[in-house]
N, C-alpha and C. Protein backbone atom coordinates (compact mmCIF):
# COMPACT_ATOMS: atom_id res chain seq x y z
N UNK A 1 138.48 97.10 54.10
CA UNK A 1 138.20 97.26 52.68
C UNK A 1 136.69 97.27 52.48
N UNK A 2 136.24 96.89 51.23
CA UNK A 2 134.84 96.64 51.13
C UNK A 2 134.38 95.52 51.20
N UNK A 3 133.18 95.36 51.47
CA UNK A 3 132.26 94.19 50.75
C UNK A 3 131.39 93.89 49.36
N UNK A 4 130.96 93.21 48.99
CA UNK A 4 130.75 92.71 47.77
C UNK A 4 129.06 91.60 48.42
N UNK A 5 128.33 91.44 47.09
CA UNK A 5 127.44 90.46 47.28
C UNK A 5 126.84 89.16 46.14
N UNK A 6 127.13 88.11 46.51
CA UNK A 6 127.16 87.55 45.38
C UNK A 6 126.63 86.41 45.96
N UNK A 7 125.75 86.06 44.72
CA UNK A 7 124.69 84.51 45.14
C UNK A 7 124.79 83.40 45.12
N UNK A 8 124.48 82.34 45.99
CA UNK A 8 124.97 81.03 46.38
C UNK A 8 125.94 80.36 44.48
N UNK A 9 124.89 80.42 43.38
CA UNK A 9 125.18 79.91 42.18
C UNK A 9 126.76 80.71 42.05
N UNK A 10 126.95 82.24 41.87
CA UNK A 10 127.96 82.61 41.37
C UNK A 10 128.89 82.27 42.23
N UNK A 11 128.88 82.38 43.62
CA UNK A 11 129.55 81.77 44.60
C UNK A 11 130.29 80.37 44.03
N UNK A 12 129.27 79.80 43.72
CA UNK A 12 129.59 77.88 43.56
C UNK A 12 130.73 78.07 42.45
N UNK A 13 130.42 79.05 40.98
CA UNK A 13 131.12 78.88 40.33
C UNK A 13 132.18 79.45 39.78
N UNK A 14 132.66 80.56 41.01
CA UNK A 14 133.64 81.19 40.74
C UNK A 14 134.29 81.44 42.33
N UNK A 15 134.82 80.36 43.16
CA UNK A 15 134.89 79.93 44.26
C UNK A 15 136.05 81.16 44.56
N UNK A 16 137.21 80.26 43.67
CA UNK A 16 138.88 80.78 43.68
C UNK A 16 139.05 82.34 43.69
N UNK A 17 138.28 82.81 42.51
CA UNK A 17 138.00 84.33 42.56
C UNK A 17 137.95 85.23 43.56
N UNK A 18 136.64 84.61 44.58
CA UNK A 18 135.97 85.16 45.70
C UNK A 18 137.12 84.82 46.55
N UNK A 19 137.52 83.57 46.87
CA UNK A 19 138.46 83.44 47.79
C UNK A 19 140.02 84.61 47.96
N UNK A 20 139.97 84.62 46.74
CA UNK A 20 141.35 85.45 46.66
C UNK A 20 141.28 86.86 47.11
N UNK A 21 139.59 87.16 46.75
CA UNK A 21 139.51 88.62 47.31
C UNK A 21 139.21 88.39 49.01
N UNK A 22 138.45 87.72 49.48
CA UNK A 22 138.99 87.51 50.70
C UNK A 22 140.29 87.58 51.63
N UNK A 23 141.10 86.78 50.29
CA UNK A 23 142.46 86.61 50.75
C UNK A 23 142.88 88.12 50.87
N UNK A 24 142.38 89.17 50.13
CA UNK A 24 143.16 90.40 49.70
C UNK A 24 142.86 91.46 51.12
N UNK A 25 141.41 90.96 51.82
CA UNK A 25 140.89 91.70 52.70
C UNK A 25 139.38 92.00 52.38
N UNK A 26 138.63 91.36 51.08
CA UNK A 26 137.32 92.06 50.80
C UNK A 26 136.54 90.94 52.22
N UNK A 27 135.05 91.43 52.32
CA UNK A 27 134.14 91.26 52.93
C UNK A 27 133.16 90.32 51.78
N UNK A 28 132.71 88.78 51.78
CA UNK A 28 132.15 88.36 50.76
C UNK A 28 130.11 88.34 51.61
N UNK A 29 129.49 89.17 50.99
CA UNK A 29 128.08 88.56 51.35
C UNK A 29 127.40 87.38 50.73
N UNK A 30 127.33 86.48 50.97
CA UNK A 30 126.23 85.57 50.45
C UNK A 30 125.16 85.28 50.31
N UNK A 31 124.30 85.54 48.94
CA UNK A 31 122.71 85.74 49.31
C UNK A 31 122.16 84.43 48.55
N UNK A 32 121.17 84.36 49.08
CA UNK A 32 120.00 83.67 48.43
C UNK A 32 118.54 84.12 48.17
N UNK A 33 118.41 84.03 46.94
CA UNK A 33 117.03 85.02 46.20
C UNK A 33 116.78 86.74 46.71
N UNK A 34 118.62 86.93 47.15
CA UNK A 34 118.58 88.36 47.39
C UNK A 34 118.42 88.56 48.80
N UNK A 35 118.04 87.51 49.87
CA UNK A 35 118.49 87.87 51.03
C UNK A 35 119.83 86.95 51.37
N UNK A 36 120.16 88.09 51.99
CA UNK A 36 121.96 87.54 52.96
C UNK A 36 122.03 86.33 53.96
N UNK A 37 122.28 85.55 53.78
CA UNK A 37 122.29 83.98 54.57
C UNK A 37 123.67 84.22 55.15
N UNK A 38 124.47 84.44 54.99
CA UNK A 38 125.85 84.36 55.16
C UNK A 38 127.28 85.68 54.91
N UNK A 39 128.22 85.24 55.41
CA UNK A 39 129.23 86.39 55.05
C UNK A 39 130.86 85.04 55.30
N UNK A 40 131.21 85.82 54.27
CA UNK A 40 132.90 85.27 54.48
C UNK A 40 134.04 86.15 54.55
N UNK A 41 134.76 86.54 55.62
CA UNK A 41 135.36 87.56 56.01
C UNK A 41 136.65 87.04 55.89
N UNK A 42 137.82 88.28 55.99
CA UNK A 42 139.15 87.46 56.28
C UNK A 42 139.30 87.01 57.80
N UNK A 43 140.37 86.39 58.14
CA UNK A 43 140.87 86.26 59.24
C UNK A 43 142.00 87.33 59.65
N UNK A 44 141.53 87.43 60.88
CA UNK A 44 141.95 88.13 61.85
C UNK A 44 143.36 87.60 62.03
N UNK A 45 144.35 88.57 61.69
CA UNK A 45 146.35 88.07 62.32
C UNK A 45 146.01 88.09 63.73
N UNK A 46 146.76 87.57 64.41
CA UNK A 46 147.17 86.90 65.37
C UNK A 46 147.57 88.36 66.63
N UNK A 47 148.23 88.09 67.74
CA UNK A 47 148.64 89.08 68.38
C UNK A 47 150.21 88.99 67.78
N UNK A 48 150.76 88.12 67.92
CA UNK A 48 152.02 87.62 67.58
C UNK A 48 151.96 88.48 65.83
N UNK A 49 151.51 87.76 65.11
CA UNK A 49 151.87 88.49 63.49
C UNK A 49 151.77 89.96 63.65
N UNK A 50 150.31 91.15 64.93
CA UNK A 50 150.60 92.18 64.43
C UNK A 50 151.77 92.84 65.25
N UNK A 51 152.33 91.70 66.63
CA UNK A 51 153.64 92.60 67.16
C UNK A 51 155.03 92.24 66.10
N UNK A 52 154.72 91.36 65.12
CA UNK A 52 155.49 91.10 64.59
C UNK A 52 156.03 92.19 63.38
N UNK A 53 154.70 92.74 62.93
CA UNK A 53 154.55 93.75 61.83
C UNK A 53 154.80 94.81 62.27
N UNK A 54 154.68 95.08 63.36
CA UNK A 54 154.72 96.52 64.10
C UNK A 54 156.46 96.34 64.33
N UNK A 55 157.07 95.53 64.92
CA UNK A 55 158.49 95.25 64.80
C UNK A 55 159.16 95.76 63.40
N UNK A 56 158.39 95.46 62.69
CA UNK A 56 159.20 95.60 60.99
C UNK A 56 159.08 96.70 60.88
N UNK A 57 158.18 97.62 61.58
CA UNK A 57 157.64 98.63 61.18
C UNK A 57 158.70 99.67 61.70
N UNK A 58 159.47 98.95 63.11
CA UNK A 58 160.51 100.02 63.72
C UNK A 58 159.70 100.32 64.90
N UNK A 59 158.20 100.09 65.42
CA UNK A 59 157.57 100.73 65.93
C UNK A 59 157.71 100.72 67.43
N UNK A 60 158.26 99.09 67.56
CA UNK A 60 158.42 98.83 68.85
C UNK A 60 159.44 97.77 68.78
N UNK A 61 160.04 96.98 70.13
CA UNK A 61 160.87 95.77 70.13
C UNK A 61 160.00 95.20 71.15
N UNK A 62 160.67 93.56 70.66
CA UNK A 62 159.96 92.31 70.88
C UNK A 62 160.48 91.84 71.03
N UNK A 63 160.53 90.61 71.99
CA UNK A 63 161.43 89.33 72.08
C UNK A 63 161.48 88.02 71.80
N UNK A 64 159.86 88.48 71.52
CA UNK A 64 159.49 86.99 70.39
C UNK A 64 158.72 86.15 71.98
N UNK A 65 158.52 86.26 72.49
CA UNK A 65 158.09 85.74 73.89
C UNK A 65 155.72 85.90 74.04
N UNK A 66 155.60 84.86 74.20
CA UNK A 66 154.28 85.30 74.29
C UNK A 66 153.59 86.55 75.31
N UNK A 67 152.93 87.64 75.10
CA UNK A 67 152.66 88.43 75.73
C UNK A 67 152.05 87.88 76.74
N UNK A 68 152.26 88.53 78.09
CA UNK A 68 151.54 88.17 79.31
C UNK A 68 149.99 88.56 79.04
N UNK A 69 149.15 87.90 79.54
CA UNK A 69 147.33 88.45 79.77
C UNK A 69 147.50 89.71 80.85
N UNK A 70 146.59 90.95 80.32
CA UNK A 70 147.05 91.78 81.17
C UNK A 70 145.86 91.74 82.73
N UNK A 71 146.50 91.81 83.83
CA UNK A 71 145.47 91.38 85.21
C UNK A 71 145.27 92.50 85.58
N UNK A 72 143.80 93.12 85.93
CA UNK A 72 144.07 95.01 86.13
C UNK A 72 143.75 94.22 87.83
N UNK A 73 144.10 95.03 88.53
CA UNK A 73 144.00 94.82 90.25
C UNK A 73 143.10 95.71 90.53
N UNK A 74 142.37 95.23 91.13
CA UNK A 74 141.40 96.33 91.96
C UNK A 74 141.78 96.17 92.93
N UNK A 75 141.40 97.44 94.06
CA UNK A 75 142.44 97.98 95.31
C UNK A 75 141.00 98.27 95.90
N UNK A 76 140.67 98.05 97.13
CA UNK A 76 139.75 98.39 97.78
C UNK A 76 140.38 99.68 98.94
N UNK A 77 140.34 101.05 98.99
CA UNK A 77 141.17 101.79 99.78
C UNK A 77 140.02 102.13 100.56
N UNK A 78 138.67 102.02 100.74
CA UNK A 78 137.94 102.50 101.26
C UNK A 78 137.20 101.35 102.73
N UNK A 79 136.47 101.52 103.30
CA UNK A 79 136.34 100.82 104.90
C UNK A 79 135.23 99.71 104.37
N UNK A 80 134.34 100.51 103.51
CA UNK A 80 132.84 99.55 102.93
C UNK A 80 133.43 98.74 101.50
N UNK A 81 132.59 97.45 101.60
CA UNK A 81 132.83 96.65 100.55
C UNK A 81 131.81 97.13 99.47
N UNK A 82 132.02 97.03 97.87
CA UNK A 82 131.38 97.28 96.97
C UNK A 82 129.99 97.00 96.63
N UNK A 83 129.76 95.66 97.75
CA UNK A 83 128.26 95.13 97.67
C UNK A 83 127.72 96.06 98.54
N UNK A 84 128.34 96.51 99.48
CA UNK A 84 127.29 97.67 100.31
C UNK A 84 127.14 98.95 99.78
N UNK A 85 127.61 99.10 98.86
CA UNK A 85 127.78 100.46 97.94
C UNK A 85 126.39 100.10 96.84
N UNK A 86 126.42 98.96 96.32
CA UNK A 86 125.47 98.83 95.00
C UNK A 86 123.93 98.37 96.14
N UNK A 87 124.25 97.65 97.34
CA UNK A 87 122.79 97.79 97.81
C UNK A 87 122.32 98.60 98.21
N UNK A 88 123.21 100.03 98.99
CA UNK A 88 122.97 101.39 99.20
C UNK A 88 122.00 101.82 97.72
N UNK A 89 122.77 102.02 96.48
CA UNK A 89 121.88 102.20 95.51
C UNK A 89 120.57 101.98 95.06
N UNK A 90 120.15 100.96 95.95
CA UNK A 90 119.18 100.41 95.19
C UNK A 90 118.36 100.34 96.47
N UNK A 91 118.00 101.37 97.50
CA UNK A 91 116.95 101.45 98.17
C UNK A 91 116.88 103.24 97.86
């Protein structure tokens, strides 16, 4: 969405306001005497809430199970190790 900029005072006194547009997705800047000290952003859903949404969505199935971390393997198919490759480079 967008952002918005608004100063420590209006900040102080219209908290709930700002919060809610946060809540909605806005970007809040916070300035003081017109420079930006700060920002209040939304939070980021989860992995879980967006496989959850994407489920509702039809998009995919889930089992409700925490996703594995994905491990990429590197395969060495060649005779030389990678450190003799990057010190080759560098003469």
């Amino acid at each position: 969405m967008s952002e918005i900029r608004v100063g420590t005072r209006e900040l102080k006194n219209r908290l709930s306001e700002y919060l809610r547009r946060v809540k909605a997705g806005q970007t809040i800047l916070v300035t003081e005497r017109g420079k930006t000290i700060g920002q209040i952003v939304p939070v980021k859903p989860t992995v879980e809430e967006r496989l959850r949404g994407m489920v509702e969505a039809g998009l995919v199935e889930w089992n409700d199970r925490k996703p594995e971390p994905y491990q990429p393997a590197a395969v060495n198919r060649g005779t030389r190790q990678l450190s003799d490759l990057v010190a080759e480079g560098r003469e």
